[in-house]
PDB file of N, CA and C in Angstrom:
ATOM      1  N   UNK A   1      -6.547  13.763  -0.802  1.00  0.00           N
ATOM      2  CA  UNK A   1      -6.324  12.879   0.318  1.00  0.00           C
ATOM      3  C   UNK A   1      -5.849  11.533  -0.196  1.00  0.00           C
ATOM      4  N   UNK A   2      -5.032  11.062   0.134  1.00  0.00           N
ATOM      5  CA  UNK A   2      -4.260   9.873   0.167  1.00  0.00           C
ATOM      6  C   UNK A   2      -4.221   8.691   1.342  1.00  0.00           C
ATOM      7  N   UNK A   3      -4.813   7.728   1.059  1.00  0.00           N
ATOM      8  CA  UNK A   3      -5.743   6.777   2.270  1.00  0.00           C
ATOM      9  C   UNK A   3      -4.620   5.559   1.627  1.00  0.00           C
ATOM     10  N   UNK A   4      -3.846   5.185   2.818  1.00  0.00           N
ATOM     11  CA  UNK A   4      -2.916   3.889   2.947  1.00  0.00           C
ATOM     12  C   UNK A   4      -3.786   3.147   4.262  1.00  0.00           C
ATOM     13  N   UNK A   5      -4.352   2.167   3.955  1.00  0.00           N
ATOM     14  CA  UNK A   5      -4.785   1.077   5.045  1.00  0.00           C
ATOM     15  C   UNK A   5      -3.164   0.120   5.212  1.00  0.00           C
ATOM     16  N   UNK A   6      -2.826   0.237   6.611  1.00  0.00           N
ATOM     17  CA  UNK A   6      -2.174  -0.407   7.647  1.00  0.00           C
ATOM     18  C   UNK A   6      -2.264  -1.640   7.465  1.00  0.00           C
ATOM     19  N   UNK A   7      -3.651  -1.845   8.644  1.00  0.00           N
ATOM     20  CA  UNK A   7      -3.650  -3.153   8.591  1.00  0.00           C
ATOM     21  C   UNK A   7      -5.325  -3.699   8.799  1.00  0.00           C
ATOM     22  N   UNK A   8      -5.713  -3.965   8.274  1.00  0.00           N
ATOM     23  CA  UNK A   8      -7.345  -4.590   8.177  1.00  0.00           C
ATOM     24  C   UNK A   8      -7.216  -6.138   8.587  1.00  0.00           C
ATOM     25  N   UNK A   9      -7.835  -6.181  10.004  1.00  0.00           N
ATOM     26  CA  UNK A   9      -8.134  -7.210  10.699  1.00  0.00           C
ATOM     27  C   UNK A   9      -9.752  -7.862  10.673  1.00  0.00           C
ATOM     28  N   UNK A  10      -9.903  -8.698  10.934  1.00  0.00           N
ATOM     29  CA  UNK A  10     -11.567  -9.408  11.325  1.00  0.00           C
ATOM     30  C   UNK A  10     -12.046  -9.742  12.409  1.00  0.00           C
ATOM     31  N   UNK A  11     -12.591  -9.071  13.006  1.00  0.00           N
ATOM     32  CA  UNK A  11     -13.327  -9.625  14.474  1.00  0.00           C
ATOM     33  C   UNK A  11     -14.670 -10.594  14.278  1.00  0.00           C
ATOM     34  N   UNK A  12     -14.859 -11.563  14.279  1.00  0.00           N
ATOM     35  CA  UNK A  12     -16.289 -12.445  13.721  1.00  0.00           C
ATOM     36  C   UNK A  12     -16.940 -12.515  15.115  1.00  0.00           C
ATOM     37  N   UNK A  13     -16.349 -12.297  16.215  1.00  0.00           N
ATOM     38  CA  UNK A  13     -17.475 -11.893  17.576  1.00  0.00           C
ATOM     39  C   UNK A  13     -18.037 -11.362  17.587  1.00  0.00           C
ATOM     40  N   UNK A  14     -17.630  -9.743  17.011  1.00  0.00           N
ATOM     41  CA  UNK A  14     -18.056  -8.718  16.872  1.00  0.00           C
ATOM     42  C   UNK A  14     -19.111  -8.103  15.557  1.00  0.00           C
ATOM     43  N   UNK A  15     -18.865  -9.200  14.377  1.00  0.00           N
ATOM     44  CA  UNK A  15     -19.087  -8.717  13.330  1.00  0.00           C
ATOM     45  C   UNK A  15     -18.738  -7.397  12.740  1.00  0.00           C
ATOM     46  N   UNK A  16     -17.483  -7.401  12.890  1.00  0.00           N
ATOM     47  CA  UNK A  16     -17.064  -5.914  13.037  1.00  0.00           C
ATOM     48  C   UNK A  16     -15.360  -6.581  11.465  1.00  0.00           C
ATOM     49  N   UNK A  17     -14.534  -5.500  10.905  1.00  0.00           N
ATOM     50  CA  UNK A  17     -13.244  -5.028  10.721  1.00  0.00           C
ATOM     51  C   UNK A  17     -12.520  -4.023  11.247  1.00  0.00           C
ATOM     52  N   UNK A  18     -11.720  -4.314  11.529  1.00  0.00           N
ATOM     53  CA  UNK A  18     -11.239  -3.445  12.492  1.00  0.00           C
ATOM     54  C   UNK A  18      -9.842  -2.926  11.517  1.00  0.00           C
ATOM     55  N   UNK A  19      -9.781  -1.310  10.864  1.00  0.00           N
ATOM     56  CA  UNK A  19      -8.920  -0.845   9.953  1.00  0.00           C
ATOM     57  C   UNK A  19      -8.317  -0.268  10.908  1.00  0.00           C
ATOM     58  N   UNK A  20      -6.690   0.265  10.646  1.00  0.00           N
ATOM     59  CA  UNK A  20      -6.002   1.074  10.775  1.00  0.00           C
ATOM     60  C   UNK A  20      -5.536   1.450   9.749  1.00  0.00           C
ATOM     61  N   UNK A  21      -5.555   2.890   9.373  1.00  0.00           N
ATOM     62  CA  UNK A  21      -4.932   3.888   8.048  1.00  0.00           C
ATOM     63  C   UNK A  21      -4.374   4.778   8.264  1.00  0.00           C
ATOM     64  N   UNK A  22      -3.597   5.160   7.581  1.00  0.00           N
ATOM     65  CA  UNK A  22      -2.273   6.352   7.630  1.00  0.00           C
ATOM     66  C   UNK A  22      -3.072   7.333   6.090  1.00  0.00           C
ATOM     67  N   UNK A  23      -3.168   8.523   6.515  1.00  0.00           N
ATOM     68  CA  UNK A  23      -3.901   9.577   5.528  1.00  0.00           C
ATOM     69  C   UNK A  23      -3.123  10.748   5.293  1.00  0.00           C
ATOM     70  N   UNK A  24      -2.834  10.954   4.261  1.00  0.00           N
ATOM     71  CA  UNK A  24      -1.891  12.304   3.890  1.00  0.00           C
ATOM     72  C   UNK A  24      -2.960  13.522   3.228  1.00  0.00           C
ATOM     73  N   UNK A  25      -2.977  14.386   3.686  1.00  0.00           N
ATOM     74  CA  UNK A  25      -3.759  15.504   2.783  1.00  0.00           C
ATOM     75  C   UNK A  25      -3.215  16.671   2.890  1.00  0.00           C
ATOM     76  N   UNK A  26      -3.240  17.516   1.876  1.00  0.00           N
ATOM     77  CA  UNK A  26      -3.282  19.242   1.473  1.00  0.00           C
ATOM     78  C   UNK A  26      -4.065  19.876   2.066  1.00  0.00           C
ATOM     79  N   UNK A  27      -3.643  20.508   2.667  1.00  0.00           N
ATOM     80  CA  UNK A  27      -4.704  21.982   3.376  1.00  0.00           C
ATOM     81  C   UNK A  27      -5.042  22.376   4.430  1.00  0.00           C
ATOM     82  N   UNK A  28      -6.004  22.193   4.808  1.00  0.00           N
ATOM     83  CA  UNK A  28      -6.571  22.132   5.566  1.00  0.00           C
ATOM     84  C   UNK A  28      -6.697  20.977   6.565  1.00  0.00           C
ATOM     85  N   UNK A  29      -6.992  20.185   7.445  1.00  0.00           N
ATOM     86  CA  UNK A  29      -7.225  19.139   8.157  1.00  0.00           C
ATOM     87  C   UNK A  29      -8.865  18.664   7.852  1.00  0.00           C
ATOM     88  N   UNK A  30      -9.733  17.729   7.020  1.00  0.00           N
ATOM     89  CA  UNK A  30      -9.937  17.037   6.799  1.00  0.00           C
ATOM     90  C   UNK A  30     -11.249  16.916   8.267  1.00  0.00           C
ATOM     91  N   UNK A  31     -11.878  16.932   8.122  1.00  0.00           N
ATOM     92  CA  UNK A  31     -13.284  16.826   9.226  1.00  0.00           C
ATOM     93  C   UNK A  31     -13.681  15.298   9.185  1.00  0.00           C
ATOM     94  N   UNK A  32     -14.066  14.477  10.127  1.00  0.00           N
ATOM     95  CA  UNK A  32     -14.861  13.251  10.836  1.00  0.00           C
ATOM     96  C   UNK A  32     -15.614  12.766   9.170  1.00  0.00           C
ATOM     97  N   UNK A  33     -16.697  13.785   8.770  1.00  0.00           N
ATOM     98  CA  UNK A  33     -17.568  13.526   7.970  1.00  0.00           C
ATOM     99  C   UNK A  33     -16.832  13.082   6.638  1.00  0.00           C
ATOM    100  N   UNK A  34     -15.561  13.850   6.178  1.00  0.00           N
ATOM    101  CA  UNK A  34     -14.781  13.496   4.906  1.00  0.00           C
ATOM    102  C   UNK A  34     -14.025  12.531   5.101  1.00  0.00           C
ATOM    103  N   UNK A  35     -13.315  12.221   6.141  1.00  0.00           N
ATOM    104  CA  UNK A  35     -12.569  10.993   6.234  1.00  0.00           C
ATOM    105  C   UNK A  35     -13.390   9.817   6.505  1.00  0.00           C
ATOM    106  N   UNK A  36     -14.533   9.748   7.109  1.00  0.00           N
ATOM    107  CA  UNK A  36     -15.518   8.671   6.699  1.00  0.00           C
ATOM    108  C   UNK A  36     -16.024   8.974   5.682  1.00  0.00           C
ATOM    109  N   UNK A  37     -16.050   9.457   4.997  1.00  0.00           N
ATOM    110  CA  UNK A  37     -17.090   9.034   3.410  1.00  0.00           C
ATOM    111  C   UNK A  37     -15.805   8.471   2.409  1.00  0.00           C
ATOM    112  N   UNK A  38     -13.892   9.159   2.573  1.00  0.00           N
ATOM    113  CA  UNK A  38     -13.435   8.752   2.227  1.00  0.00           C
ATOM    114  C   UNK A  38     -13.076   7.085   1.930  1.00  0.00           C
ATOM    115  N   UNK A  39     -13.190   6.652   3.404  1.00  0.00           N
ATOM    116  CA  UNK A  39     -12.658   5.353   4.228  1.00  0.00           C
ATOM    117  C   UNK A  39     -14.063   4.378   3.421  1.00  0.00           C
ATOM    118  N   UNK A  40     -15.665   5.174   3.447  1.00  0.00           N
ATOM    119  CA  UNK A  40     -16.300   3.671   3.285  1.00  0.00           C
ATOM    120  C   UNK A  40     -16.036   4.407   1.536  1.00  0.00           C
ATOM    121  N   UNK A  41     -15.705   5.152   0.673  1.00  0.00           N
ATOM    122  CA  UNK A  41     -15.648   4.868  -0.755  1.00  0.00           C
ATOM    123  C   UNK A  41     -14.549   3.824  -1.368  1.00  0.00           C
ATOM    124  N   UNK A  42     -13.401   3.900  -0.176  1.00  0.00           N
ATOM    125  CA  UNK A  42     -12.719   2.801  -0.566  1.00  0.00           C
ATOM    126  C   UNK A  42     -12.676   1.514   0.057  1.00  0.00           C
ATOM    127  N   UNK A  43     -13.685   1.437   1.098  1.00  0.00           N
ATOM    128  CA  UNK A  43     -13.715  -0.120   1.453  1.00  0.00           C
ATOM    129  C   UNK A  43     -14.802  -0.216   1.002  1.00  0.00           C
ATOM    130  N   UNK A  44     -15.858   0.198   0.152  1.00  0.00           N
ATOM    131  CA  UNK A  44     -17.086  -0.053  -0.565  1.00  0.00           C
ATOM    132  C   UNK A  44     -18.499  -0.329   0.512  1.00  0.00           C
ATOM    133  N   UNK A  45     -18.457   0.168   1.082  1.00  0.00           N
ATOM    134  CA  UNK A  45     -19.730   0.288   2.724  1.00  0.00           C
ATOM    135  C   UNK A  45     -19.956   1.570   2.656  1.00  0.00           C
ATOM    136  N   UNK A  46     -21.175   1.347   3.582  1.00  0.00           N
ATOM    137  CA  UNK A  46     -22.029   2.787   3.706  1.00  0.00           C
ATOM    138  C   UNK A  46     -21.828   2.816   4.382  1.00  0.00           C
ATOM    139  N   UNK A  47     -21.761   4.507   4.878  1.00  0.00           N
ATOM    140  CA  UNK A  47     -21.347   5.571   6.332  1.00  0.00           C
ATOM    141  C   UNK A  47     -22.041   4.797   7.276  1.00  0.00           C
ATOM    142  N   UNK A  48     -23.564   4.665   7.488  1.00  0.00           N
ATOM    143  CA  UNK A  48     -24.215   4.387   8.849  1.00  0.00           C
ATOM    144  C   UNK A  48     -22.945   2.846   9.360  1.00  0.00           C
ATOM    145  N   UNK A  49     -22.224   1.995   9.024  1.00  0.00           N
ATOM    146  CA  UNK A  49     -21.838   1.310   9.451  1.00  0.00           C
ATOM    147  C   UNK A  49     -20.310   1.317   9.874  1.00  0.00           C
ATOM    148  N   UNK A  50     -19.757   2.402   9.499  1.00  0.00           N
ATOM    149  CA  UNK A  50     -18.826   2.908  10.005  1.00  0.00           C
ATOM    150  C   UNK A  50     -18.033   4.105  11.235  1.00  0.00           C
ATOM    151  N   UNK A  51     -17.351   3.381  12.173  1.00  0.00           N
ATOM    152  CA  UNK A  51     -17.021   4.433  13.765  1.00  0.00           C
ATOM    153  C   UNK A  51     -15.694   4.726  13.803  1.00  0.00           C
ATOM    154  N   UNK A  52     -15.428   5.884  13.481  1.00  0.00           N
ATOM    155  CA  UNK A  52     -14.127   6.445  13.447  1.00  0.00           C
ATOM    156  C   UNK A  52     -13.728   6.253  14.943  1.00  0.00           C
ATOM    157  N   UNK A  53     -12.638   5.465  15.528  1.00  0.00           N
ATOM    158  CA  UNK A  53     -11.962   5.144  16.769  1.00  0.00           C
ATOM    159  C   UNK A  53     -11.294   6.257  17.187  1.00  0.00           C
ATOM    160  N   UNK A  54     -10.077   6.268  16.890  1.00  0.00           N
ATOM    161  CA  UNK A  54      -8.931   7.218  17.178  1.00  0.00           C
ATOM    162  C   UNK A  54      -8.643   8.103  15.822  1.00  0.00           C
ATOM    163  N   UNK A  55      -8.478   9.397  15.911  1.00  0.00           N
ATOM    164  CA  UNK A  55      -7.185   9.993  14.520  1.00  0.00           C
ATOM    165  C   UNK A  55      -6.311  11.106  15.248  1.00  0.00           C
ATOM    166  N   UNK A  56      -5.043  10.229  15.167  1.00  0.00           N
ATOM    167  CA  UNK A  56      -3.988  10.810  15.749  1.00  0.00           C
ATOM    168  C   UNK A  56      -2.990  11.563  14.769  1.00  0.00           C
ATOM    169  N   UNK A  57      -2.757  13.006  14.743  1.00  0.00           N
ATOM    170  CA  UNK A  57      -2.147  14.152  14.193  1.00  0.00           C
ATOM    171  C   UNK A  57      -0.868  14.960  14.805  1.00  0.00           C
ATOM    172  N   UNK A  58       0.425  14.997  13.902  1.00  0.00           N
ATOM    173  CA  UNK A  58       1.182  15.734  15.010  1.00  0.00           C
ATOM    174  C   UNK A  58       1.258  17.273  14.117  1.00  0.00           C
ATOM    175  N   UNK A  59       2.073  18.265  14.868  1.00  0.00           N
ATOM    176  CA  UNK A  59       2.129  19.435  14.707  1.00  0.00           C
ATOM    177  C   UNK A  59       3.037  19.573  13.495  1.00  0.00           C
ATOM    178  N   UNK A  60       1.999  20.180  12.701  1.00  0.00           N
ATOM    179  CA  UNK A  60       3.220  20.339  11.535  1.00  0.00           C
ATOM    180  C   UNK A  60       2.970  19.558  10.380  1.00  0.00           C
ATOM    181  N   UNK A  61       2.552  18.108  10.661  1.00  0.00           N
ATOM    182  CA  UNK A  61       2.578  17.606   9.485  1.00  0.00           C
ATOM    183  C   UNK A  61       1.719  17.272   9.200  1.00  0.00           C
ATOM    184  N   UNK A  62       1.473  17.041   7.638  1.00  0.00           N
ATOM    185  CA  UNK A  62       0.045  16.882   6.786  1.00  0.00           C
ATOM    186  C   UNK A  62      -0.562  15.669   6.348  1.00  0.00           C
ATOM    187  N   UNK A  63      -0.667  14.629   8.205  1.00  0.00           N
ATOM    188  CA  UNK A  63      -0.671  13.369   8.225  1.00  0.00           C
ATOM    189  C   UNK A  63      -1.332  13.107   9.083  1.00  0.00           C
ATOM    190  N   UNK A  64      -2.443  11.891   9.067  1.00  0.00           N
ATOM    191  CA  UNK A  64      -3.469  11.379   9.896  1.00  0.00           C
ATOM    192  C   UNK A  64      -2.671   9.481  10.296  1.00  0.00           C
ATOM    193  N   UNK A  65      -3.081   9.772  11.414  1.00  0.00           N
ATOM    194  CA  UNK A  65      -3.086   7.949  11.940  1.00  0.00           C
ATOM    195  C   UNK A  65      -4.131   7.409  12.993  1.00  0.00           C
ATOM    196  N   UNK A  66      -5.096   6.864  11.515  1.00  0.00           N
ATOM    197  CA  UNK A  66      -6.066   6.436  12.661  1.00  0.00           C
ATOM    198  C   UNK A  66      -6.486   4.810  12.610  1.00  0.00           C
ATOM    199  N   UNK A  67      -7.656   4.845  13.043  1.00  0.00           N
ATOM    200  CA  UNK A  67      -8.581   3.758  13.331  1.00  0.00           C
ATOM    201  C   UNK A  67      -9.830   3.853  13.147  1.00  0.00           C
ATOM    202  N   UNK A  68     -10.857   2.602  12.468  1.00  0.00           N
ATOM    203  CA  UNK A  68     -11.819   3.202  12.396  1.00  0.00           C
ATOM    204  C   UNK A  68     -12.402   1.248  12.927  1.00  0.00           C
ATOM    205  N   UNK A  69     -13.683   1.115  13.054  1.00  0.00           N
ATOM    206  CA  UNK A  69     -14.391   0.106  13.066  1.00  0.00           C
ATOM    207  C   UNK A  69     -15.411  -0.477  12.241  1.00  0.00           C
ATOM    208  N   UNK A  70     -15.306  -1.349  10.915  1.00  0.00           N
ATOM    209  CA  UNK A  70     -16.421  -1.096  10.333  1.00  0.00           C
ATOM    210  C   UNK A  70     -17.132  -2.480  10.327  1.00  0.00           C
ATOM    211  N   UNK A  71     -18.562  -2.592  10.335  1.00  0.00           N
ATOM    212  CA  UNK A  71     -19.752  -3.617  11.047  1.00  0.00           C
ATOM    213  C   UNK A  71     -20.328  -3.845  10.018  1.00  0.00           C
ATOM    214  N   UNK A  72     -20.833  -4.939   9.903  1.00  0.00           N
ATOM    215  CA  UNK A  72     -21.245  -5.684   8.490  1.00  0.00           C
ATOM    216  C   UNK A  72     -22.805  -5.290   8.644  1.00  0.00           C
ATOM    217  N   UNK A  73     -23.364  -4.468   9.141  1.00  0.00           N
ATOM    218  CA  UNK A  73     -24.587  -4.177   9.210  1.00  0.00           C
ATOM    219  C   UNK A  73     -24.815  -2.734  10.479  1.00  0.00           C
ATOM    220  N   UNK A  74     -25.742  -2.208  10.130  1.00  0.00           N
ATOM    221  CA  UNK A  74     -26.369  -0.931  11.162  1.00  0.00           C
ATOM    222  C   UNK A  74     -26.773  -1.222  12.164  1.00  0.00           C
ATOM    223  N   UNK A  75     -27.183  -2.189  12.437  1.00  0.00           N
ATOM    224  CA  UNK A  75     -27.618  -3.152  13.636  1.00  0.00           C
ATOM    225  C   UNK A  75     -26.652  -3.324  14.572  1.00  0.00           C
ATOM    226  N   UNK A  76     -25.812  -4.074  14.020  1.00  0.00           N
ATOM    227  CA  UNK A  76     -24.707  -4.512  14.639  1.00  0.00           C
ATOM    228  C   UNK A  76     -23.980  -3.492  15.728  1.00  0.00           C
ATOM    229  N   UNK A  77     -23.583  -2.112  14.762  1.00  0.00           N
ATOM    230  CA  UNK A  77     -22.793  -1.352  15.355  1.00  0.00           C
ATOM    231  C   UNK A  77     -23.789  -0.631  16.418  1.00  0.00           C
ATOM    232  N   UNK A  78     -25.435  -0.210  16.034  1.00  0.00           N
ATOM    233  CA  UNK A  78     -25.967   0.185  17.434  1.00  0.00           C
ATOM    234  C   UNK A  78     -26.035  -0.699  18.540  1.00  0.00           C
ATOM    235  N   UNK A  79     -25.487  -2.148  18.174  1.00  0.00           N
ATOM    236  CA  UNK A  79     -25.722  -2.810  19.476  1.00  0.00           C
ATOM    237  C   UNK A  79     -24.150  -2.702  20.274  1.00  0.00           C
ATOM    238  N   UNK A  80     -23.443  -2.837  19.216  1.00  0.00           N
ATOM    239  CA  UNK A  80     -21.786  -2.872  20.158  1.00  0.00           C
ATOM    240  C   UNK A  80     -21.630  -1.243  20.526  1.00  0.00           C
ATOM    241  N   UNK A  81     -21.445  -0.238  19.793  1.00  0.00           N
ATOM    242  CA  UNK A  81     -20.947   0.854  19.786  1.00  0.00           C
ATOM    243  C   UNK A  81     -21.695   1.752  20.899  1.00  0.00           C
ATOM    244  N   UNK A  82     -20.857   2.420  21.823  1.00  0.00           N
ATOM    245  CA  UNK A  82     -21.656   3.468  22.935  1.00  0.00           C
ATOM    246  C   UNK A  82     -22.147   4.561  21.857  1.00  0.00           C
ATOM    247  N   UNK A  83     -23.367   5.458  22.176  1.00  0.00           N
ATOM    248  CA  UNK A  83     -24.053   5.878  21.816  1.00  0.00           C
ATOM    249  C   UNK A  83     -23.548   6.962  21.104  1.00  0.00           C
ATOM    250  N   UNK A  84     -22.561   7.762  21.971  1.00  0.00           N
ATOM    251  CA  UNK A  84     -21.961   8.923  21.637  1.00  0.00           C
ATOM    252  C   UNK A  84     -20.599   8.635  20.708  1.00  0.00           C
ATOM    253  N   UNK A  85     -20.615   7.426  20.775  1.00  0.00           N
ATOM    254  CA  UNK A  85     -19.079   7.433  19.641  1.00  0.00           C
ATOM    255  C   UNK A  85     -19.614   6.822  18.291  1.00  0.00           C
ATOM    256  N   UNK A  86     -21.178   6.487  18.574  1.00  0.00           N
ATOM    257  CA  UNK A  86     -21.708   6.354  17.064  1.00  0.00           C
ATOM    258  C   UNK A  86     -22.349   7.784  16.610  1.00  0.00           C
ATOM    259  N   UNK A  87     -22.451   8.873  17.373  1.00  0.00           N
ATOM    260  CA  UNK A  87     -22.989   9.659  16.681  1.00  0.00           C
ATOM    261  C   UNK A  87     -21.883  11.002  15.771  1.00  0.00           C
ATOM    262  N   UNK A  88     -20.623  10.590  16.696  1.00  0.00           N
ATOM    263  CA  UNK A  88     -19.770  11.480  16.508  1.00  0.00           C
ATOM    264  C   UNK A  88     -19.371  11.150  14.979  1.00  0.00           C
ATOM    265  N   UNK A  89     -19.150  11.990  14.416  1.00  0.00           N
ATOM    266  CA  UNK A  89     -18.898  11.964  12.897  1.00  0.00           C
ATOM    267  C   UNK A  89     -19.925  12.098  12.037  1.00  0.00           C
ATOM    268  N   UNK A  90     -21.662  11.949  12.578  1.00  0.00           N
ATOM    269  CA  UNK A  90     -22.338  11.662  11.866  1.00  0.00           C
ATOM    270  C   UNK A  90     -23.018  12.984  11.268  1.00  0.00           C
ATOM    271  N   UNK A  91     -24.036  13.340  10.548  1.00  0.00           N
ATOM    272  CA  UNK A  91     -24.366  14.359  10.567  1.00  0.00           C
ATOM    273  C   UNK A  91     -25.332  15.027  11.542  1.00  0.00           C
ATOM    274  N   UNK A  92     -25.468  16.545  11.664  1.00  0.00           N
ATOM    275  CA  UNK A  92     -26.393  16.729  12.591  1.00  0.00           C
ATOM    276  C   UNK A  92     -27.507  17.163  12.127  1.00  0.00           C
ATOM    277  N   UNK A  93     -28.962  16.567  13.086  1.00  0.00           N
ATOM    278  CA  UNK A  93     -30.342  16.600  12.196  1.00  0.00           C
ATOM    279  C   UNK A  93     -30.538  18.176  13.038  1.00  0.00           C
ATOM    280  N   UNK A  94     -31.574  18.529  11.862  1.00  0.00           N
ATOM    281  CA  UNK A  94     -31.845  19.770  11.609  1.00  0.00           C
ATOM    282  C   UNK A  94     -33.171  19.942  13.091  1.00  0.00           C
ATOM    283  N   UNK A  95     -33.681  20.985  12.966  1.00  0.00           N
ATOM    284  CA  UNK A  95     -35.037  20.926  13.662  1.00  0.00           C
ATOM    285  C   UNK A  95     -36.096  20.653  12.676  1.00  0.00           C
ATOM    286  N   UNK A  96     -36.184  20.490  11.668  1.00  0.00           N
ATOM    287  CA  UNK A  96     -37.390  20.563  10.690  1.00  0.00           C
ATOM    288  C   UNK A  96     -37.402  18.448  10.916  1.00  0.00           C
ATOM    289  N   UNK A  97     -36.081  17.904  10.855  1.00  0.00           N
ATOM    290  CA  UNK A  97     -36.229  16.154  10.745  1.00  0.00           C
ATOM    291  C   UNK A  97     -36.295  15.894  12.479  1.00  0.00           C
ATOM    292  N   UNK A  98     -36.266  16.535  13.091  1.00  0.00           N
ATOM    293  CA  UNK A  98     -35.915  16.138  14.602  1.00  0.00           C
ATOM    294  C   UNK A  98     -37.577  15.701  14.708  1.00  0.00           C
TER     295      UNK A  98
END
């Protein structure tokens, strides 16, 4: 996978960055969980503070264009982020941690 950041903006209202990246990969298409662990290994942050926005894909080609949101703290993003677009990407708990 090949991760080109766009354009990395600063929201200080929000306590938030707000990325856009263009992603090239081999194979297969690339799941929520790998393109965030990709995105915080190269902006140096941990997953819990990162919300994949949009990833837009066309037919055929072996190319991602997305958006993601990332929050200078875990806090932060459970207070801005709706519930269900922080959980999406995340992992799912088992019945044994539930």
């Amino acid at each position: 996978m090949d991760f080109e950041i766009i354009s990395d903006k600063r929201n200080e209202l929000l306590s938030r960055r707000e990325v856009e990246f263009n992603l090239k990969y081999d194979g297969a298409t690339p799941s929520r969980m790998q393109i965030i662990g990709k995105l915080c290994a190269l902006l140096n942050v941990k997953e819990h503070q990162v919300t994949l926005d949009t990833l837009r894909s066309s037919f055929g080609k072996t190319e991602i264009i997305g958006s993601a949101r990332v929050y200078d703290s875990e806090e932060s993003r459970n207070k801005t982020e709706r519930p269900h677009l922080a959980a999406r990407g995340q992992p799912k708990k088992t019945e044994e941690e539930a």
